[in-house]
Structures are given as structure tokens and as C-alpha cells.
N, C-alpha and C. Protein backbone atom coordinates (compact mmCIF):
# COMPACT_ATOMS: atom_id res chain seq x y z
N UNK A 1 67.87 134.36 98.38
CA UNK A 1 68.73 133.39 97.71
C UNK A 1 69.97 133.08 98.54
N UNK A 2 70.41 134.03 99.04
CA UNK A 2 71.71 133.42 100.14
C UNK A 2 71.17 132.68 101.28
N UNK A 3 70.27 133.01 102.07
CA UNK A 3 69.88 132.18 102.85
C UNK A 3 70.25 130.74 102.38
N UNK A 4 68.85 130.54 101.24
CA UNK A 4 69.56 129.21 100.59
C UNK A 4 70.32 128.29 100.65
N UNK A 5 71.28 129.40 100.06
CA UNK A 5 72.88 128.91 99.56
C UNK A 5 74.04 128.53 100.94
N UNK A 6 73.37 129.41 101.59
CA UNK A 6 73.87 129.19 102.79
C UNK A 6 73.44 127.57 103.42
N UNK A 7 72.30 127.59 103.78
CA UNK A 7 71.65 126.37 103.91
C UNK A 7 71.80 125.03 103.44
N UNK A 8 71.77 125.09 101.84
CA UNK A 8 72.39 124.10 101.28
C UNK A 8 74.07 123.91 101.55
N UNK A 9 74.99 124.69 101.42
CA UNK A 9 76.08 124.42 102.27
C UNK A 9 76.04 123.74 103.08
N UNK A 10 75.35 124.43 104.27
CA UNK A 10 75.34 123.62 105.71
C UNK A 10 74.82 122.46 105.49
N UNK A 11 74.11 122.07 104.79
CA UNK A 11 73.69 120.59 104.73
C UNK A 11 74.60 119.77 103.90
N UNK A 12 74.62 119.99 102.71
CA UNK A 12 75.05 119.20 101.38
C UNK A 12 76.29 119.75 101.10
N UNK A 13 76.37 121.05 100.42
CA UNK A 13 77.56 121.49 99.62
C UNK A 13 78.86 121.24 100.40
N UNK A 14 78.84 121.93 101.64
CA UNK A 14 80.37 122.34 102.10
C UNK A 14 80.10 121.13 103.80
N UNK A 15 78.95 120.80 103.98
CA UNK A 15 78.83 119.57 104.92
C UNK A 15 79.57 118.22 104.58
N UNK A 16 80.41 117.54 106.19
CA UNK A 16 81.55 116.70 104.98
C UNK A 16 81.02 115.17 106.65
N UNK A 17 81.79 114.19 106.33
CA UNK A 17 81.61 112.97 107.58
C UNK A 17 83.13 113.51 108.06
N UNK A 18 82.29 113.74 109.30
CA UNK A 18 83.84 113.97 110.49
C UNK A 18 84.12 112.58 110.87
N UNK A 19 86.13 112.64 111.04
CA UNK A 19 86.45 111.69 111.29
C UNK A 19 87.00 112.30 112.91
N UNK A 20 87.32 113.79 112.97
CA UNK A 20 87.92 113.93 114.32
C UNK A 20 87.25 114.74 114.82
N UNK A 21 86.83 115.18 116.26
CA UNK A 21 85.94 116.35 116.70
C UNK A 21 86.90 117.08 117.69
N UNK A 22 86.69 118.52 118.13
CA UNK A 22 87.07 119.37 118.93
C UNK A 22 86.38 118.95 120.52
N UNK A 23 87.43 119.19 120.98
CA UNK A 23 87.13 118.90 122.55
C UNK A 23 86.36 119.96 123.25
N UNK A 24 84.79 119.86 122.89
CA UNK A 24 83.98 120.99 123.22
C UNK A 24 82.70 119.94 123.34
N UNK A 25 81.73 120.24 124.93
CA UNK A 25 80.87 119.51 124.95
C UNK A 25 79.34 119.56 123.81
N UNK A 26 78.42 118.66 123.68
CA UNK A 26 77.35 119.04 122.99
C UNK A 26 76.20 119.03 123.93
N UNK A 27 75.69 120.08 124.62
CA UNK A 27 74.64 119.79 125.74
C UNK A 27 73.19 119.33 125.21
N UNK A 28 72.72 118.52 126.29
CA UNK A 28 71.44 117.75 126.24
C UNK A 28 70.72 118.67 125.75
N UNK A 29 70.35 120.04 125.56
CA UNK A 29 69.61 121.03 124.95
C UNK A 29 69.40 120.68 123.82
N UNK A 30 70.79 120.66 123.16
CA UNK A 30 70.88 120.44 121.46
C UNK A 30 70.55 119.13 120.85
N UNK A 31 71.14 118.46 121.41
CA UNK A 31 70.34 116.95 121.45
C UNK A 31 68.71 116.60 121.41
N UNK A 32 67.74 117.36 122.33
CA UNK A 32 66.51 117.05 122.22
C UNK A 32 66.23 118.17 120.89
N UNK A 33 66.98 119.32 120.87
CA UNK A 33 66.68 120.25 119.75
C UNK A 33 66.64 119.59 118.34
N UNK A 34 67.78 118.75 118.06
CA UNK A 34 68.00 117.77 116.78
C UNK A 34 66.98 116.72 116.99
N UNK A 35 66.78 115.85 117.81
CA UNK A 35 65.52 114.65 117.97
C UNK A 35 63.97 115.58 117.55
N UNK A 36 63.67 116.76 118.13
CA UNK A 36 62.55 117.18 117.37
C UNK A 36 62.87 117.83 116.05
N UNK A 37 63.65 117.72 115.35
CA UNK A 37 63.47 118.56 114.11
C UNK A 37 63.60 117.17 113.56
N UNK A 38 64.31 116.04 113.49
CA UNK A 38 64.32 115.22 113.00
C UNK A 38 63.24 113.81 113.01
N UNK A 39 62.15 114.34 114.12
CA UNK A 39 61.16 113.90 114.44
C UNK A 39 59.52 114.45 113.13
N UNK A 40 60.34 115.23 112.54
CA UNK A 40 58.94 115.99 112.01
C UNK A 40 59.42 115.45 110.32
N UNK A 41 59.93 115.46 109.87
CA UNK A 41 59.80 114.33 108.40
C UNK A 41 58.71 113.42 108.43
N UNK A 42 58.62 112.44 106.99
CA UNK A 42 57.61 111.85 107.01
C UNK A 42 58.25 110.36 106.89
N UNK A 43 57.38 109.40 107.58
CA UNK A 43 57.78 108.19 107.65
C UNK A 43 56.50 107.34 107.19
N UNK A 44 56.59 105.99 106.69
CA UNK A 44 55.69 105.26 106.58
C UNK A 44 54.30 105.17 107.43
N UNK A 45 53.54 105.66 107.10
CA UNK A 45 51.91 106.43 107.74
C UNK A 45 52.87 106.55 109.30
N UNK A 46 53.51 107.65 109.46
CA UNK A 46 53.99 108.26 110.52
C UNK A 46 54.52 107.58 111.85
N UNK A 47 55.00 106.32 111.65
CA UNK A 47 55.58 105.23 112.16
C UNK A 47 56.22 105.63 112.89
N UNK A 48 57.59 106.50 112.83
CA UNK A 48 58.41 107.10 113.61
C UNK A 48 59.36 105.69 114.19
N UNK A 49 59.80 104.97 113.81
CA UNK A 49 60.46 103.51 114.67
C UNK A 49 61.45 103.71 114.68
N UNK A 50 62.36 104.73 114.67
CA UNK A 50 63.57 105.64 115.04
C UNK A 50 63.66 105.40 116.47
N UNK A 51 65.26 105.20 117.00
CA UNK A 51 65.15 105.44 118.56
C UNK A 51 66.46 105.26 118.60
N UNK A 52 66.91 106.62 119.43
CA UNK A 52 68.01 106.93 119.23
C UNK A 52 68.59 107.40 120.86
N UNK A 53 70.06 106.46 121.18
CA UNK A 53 70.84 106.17 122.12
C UNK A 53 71.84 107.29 122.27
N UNK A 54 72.12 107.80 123.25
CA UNK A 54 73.25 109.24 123.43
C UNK A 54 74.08 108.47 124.40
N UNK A 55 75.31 108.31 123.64
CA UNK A 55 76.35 108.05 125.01
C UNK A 55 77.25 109.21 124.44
N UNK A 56 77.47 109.83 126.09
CA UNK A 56 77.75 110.84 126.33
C UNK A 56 79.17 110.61 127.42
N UNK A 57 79.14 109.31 127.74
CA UNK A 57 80.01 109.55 128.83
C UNK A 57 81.29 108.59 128.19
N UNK A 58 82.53 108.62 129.34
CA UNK A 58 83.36 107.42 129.14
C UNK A 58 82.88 106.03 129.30
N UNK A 59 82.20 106.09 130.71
CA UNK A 59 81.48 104.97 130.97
C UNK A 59 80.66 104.11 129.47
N UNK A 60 79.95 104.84 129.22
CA UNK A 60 78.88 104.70 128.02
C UNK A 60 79.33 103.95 126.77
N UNK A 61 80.24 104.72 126.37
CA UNK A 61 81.11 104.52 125.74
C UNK A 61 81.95 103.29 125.13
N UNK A 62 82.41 103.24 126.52
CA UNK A 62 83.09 101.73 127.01
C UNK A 62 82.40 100.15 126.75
N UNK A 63 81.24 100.46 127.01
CA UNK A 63 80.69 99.79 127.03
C UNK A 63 80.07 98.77 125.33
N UNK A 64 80.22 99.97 124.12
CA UNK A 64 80.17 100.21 122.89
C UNK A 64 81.29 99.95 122.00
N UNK A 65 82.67 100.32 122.95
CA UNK A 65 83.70 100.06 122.25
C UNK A 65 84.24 98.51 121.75
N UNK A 66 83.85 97.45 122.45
CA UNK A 66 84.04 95.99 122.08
C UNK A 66 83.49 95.69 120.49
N UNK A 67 83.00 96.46 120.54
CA UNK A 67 81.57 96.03 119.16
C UNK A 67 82.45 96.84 117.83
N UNK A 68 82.94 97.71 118.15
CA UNK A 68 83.41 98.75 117.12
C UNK A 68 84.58 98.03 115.80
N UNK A 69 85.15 98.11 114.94
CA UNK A 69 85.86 97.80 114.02
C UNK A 69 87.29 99.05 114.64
N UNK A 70 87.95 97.89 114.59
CA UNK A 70 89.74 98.47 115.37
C UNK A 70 89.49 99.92 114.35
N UNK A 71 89.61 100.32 113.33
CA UNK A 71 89.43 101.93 112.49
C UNK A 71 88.57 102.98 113.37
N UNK A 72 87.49 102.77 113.91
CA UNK A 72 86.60 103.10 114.67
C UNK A 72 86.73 103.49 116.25
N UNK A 73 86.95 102.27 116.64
CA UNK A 73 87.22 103.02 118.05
C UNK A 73 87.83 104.33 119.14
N UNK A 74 89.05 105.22 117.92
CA UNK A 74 89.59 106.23 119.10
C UNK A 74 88.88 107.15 118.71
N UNK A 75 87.98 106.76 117.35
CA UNK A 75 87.68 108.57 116.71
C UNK A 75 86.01 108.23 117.36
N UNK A 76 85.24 107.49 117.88
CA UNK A 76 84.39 106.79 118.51
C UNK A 76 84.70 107.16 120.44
N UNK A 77 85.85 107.07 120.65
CA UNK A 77 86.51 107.47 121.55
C UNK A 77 86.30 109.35 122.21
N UNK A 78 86.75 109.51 121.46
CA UNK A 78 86.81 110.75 121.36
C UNK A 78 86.19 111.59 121.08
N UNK A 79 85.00 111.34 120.32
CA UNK A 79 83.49 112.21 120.18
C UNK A 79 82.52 113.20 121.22
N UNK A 80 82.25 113.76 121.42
CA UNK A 80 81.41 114.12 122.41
C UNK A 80 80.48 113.39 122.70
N UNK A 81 79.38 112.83 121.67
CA UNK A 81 78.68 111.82 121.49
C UNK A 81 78.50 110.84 120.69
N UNK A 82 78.20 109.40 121.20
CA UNK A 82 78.07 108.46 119.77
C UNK A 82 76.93 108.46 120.16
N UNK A 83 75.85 108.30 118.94
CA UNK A 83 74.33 107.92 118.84
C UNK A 83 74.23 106.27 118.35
N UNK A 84 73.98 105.64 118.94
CA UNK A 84 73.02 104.28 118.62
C UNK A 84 71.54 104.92 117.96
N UNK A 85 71.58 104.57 116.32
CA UNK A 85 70.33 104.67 115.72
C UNK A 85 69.72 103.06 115.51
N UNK A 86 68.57 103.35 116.38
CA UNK A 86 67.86 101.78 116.90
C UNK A 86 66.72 101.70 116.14
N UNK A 87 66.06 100.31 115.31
CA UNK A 87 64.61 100.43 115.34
C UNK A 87 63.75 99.73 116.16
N UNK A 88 62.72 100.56 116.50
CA UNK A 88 61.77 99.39 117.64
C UNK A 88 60.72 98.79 117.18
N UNK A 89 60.90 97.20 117.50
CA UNK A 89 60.32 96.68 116.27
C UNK A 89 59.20 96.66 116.67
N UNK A 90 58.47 96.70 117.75
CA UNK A 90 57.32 97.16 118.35
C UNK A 90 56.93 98.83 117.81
N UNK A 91 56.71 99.25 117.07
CA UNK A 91 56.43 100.61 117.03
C UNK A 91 55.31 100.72 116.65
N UNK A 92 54.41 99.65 116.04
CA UNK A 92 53.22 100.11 116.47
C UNK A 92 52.19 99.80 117.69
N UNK A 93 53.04 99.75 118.58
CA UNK A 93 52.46 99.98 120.07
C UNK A 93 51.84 101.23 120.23
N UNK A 94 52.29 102.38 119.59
CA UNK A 94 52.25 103.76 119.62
C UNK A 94 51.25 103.91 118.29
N UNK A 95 50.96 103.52 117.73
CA UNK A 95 50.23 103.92 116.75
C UNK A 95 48.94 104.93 116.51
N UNK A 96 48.05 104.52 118.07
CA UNK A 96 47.30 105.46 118.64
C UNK A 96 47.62 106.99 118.69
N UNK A 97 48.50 106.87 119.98
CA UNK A 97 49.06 108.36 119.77
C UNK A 97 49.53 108.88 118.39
N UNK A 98 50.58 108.21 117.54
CA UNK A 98 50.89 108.84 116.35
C UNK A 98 50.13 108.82 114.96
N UNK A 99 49.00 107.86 115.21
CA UNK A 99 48.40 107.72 113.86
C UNK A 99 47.01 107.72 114.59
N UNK A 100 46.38 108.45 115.07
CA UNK A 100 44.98 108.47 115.36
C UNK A 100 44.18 108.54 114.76
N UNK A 101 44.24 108.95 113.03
CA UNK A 101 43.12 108.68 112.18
C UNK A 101 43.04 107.50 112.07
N UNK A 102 43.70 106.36 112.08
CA UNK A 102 43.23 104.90 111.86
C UNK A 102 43.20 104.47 113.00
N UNK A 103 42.26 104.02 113.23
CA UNK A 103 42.07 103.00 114.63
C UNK A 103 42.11 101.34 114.52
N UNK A 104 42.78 100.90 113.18
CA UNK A 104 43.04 99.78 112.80
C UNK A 104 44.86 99.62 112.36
N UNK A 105 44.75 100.99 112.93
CA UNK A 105 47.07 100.78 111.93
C UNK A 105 47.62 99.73 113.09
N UNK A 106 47.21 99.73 114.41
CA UNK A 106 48.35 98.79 114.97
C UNK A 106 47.96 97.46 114.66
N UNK A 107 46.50 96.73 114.41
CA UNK A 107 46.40 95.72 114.22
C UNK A 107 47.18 95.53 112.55
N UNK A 108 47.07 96.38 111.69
CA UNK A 108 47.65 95.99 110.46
C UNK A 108 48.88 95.69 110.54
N UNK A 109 50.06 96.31 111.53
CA UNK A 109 51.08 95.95 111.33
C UNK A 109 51.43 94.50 112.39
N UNK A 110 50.76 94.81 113.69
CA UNK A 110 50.74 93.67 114.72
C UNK A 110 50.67 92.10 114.17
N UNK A 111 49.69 92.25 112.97
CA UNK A 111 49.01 91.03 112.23
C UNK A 111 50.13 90.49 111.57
N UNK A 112 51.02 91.12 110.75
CA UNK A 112 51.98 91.25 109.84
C UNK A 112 53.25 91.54 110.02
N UNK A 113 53.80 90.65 110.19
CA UNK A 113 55.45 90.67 110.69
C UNK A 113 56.12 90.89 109.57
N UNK A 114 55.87 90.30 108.71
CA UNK A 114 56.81 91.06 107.20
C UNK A 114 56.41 92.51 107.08
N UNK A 115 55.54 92.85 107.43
CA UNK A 115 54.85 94.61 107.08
C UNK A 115 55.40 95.07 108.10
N UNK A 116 55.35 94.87 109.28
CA UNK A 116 55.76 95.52 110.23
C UNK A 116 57.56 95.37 110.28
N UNK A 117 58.21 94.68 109.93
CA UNK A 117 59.66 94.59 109.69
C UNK A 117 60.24 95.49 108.58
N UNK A 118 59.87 95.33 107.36
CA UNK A 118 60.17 95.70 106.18
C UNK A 118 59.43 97.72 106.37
N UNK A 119 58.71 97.93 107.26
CA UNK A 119 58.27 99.47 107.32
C UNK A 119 59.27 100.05 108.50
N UNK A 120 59.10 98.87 109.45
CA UNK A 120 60.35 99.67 110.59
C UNK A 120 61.72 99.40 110.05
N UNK A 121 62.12 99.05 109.26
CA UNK A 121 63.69 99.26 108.87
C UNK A 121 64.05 99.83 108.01
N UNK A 122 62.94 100.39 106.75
CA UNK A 122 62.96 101.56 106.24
C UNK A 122 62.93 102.57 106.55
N UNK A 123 61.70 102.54 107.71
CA UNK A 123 61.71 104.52 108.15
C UNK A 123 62.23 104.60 109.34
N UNK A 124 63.12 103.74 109.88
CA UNK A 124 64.38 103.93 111.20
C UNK A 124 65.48 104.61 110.38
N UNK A 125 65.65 104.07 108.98
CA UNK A 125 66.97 104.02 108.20
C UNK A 125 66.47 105.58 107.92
N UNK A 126 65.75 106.31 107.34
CA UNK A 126 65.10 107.84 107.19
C UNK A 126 65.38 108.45 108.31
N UNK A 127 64.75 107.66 109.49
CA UNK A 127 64.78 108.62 110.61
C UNK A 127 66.24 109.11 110.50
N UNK A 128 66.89 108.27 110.85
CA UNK A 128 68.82 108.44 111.12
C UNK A 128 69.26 109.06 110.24
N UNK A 129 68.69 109.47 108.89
CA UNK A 129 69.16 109.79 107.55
C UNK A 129 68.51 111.54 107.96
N UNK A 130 67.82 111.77 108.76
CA UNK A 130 66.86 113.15 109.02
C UNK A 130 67.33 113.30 110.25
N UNK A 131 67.89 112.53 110.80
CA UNK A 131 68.66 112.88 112.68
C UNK A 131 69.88 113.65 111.74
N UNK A 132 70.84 112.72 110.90
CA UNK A 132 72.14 113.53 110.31
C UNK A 132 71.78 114.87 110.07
N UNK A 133 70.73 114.78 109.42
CA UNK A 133 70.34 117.02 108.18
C UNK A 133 70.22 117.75 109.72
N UNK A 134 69.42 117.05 110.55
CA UNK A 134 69.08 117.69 111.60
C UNK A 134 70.38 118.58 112.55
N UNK A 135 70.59 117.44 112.77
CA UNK A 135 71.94 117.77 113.44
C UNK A 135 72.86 118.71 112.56
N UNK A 136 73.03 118.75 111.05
CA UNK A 136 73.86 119.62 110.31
C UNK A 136 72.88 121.02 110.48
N UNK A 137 71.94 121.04 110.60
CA UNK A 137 71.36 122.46 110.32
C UNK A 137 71.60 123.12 111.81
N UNK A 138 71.66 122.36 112.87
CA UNK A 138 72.02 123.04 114.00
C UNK A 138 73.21 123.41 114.39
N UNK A 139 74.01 123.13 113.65
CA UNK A 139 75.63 123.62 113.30
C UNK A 139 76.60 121.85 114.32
N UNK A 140 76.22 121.29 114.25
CA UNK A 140 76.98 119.92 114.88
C UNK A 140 77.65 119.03 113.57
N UNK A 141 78.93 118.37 113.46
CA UNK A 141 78.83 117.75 112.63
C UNK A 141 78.67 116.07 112.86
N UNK A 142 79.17 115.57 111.69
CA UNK A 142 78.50 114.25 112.07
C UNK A 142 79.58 113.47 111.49
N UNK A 143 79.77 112.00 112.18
CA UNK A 143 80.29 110.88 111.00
C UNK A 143 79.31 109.90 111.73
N UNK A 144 78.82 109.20 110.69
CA UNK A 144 77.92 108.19 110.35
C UNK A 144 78.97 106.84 110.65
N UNK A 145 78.26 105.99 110.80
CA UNK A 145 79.29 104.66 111.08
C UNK A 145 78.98 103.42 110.72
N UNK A 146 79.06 102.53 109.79
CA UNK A 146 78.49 101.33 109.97
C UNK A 146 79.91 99.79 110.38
N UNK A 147 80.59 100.30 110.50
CA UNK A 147 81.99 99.56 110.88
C UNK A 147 81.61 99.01 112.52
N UNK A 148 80.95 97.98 112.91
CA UNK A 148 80.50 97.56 114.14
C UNK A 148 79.35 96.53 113.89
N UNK A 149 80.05 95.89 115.21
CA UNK A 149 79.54 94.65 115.32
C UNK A 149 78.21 95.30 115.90
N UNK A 150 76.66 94.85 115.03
CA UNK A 150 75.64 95.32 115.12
C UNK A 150 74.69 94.26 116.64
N UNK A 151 75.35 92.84 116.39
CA UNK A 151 75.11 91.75 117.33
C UNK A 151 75.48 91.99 118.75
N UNK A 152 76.60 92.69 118.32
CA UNK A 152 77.19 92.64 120.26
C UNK A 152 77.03 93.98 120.84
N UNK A 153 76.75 95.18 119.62
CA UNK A 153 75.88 96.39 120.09
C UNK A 153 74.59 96.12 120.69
N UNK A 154 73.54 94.77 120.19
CA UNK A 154 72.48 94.82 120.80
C UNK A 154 72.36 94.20 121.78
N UNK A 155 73.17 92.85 122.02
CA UNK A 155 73.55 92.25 123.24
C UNK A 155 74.08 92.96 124.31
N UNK A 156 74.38 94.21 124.10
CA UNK A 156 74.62 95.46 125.05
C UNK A 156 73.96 96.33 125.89
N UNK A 157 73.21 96.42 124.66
CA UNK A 157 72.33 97.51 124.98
C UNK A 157 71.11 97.36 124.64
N UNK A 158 71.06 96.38 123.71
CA UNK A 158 69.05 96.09 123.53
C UNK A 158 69.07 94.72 124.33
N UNK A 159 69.29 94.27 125.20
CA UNK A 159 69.31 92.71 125.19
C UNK A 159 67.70 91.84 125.29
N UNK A 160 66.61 92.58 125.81
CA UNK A 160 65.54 91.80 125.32
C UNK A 160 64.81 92.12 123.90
N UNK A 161 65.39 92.25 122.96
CA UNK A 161 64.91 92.37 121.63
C UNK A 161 64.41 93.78 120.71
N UNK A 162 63.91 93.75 121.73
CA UNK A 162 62.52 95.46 121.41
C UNK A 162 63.56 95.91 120.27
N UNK A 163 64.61 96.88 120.70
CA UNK A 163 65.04 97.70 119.74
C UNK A 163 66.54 96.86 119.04
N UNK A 164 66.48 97.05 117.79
CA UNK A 164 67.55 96.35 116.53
C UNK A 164 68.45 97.72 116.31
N UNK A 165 69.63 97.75 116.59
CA UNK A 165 71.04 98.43 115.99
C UNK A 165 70.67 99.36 114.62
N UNK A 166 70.87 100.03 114.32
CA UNK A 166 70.86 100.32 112.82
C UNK A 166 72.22 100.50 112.63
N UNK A 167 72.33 101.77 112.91
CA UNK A 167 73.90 102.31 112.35
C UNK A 167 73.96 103.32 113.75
N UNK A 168 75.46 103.88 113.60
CA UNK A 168 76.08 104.44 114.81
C UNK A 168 76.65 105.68 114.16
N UNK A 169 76.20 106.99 114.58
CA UNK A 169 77.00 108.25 114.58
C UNK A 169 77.64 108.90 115.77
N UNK A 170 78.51 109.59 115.16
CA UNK A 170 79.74 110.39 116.02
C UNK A 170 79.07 111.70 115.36
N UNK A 171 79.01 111.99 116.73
CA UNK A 171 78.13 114.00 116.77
C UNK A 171 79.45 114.44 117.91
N UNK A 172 79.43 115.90 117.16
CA UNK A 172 80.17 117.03 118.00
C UNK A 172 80.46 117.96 117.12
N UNK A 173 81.47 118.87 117.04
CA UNK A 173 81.98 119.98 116.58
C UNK A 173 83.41 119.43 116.02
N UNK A 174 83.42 119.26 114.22
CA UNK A 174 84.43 118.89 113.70
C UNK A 174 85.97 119.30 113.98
N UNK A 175 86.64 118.58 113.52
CA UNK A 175 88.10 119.14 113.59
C UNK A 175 88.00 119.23 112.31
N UNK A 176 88.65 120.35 111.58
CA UNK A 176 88.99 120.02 110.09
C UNK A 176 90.08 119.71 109.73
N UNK A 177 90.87 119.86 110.74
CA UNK A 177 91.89 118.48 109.98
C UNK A 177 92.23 117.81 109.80
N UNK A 178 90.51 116.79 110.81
CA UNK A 178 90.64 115.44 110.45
C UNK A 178 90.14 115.29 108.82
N UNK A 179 89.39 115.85 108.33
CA UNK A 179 89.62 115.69 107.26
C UNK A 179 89.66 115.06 105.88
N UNK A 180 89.04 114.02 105.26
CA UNK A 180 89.56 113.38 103.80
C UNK A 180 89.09 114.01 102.42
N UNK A 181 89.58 114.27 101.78
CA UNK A 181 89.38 114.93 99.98
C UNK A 181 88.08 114.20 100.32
N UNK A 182 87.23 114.84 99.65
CA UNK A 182 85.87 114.75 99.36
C UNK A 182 85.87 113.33 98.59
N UNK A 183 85.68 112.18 98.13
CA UNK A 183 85.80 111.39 97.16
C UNK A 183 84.85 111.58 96.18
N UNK A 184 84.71 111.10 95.22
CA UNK A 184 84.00 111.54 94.10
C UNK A 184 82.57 110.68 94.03
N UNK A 185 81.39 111.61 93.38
CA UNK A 185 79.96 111.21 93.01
C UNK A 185 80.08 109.93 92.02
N UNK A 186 78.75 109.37 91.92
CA UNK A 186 78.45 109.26 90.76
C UNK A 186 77.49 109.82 89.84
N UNK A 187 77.51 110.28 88.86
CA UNK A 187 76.77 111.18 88.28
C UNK A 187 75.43 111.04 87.56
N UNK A 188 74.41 112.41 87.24
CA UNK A 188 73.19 111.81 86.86
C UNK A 188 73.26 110.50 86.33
N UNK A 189 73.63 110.27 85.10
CA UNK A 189 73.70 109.59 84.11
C UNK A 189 74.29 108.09 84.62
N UNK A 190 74.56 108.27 85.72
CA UNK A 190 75.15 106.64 86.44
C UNK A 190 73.98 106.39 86.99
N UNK A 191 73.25 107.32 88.10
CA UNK A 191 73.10 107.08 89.32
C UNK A 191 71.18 106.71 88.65
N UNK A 192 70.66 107.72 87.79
CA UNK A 192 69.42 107.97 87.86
C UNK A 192 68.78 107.63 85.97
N UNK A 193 67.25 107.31 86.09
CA UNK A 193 66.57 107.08 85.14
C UNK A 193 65.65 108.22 85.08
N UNK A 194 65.04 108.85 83.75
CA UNK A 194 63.79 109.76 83.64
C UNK A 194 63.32 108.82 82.40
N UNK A 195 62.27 108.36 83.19
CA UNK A 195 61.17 107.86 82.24
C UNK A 195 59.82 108.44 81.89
């Protein structure tokens, strides 16, 4: 039971969105360590259209910062890493390798541009939602970002189409005194139905 409790902490309970990080690097180790744990969830018949950008450097960085919302940029700045969470709207190119019981999944989605849109921007949005737990269970924290220009992120960095922006996290090792009061839930009785 402590394990648990412990666990749930690290994820949910006492896990918070960093706004400031400690000036301590996050090595490429931990990085591919979080991409496979966050690789193994389940996605729409195993789609995987997650694809995820590590800028690591100033250079990198720089390059990201035009796009950002003025609130964003020094704590964006200052991260060890920002992640670009991308979807590729091609993802069932791969379908073979990842879905080998059907030997018809890439034509189903290839055929179908509403199917194939509406599945890759759901389970990109999961993936990034399972990159965050990931990254919390390996002791990294996180702030999530959607304050950015998503257009001039891809004109950046996707510029022939393939991969679409999702959202942008700041990974490293929190400061806690960056800090904000937790803000408040909304509760069963708001949020949820049992029928």
C-alpha cells in the first residue's frame, strides 16, 4: 500500500505544473527512458502518431521562442528541455510494423482523411498526456504549455506538413518556489455522470 501511495503522489497527489526549473541537466538517457514508457499505453488500434521534439540547446530554443506568448518565454528559456508534442499525420505509413494483425489498417486510414485526422489528434493528444505520467514517474517535472503560436511553431520546425504542433512542455527538475497554490477541482458531481 505505500508503494501506491507513494506512486500516486508522484503522479497525481503531490505532482504540480512547474513554472521554474533548477539549473541541472536532463540527459538523453532519461529522455529515451520517458519516450518508451510513454510509448507503451494504448492508442487508437495502436497508432502511436505522437512525435515528440527535444530542444535541448540555446540554439534550439531560439529558434521556438518567436512563437511563444510574452508569459512563456523566460520560464521556456530556462528549462532544460522544451518538448514539441507533434502529430504525424502520416502515421499510418507505419501501420505494418505497429499493427501487423491487419494488413488492411493503412489503407483504412490512407482512404479516409476524416478517420485518419480525427484518430491522429486524439491519440497524439494521449500520447503527450502519457509522455507527462511518464516523465513524472521518472522523477522529472513538467509544465505543459499551450500559450504559443502553434502556426509559426510549425513553420519552424515542421515546414513540409508531415508533423502538426500539438502542445509544448517544459521538462527538468522543479524549483519549488516557482510555485502557484494548487487552484481548485471541479468535483464529482460537476465534472461526471453514472448512468
Amino acid at each position: 500500500m505505500k508503494l501506491a501511495q507513494a506512486a500516486l503522489d508522484q503522479l497525481f497527489l503531490k505532482a504540480r505544473t512547474v513554472n521554474g526549473f533548477l539549473d541541472k541537466p536532463v540527459p538523453e538517457s532519461l529522455l529515451r527512458e520517458v519516450y518508451e514508457l510513454a510509448s507503451l499505453p494504448p492508442t487508437a488500434m495502436n497508432t502511436q502518431p505522437a512525435r515528440y521534439v527535444f530542444l535541448t540547446t540555446p540554439e534550439a530554443k531560439a529558434r521556438l521562442l518567436p512563437a511563444m506568448s510574452p508569459g512563456n518565454v523566460d520560464k521556456t528559456r530556462a528549462a532544460p528541455v522544451t518538448v514539441i508534442v507533434a502529430t504525424d499525420t502520416r502515421f499510418y505509413e507505419h501501420m505494418p510494423q505497429i499493427f501487423p494483425n491487419n494488413a488492411k489498417a493503412t489503407a483504412l486510414f490512407e482512404g479516409n482523411a476524416t478517420l485518419a485526422q480525427s484518430t491522429a489528434t486524439r491519440s497524439s493528444t494521449l500520447g503527450g498526456a502519457y509522455f507527462l505520467l511518464a516523465a513524472r514517474a521518472v522523477g522529472l517535472d513538467c509544465g505543459p504549455m499551450s500559450g504559443v503560436d502553434l502556426g509559426k511553431v510549425n513553420a519552424e520546425f515542421f515546414p513540409d506538413g508531415r508533423f502538426v504542433a500539438n502542445f509544448l512542455i517544459n521538462l527538468g527538475y522543479g524549483d519549488p518556489s516557482t510555485l502557484f497554490p494548487r487552484n481548485p477541482r471541479l468535483t464529482f458531481e460537476q465534472a461526471c455522470m453514472v448512468l
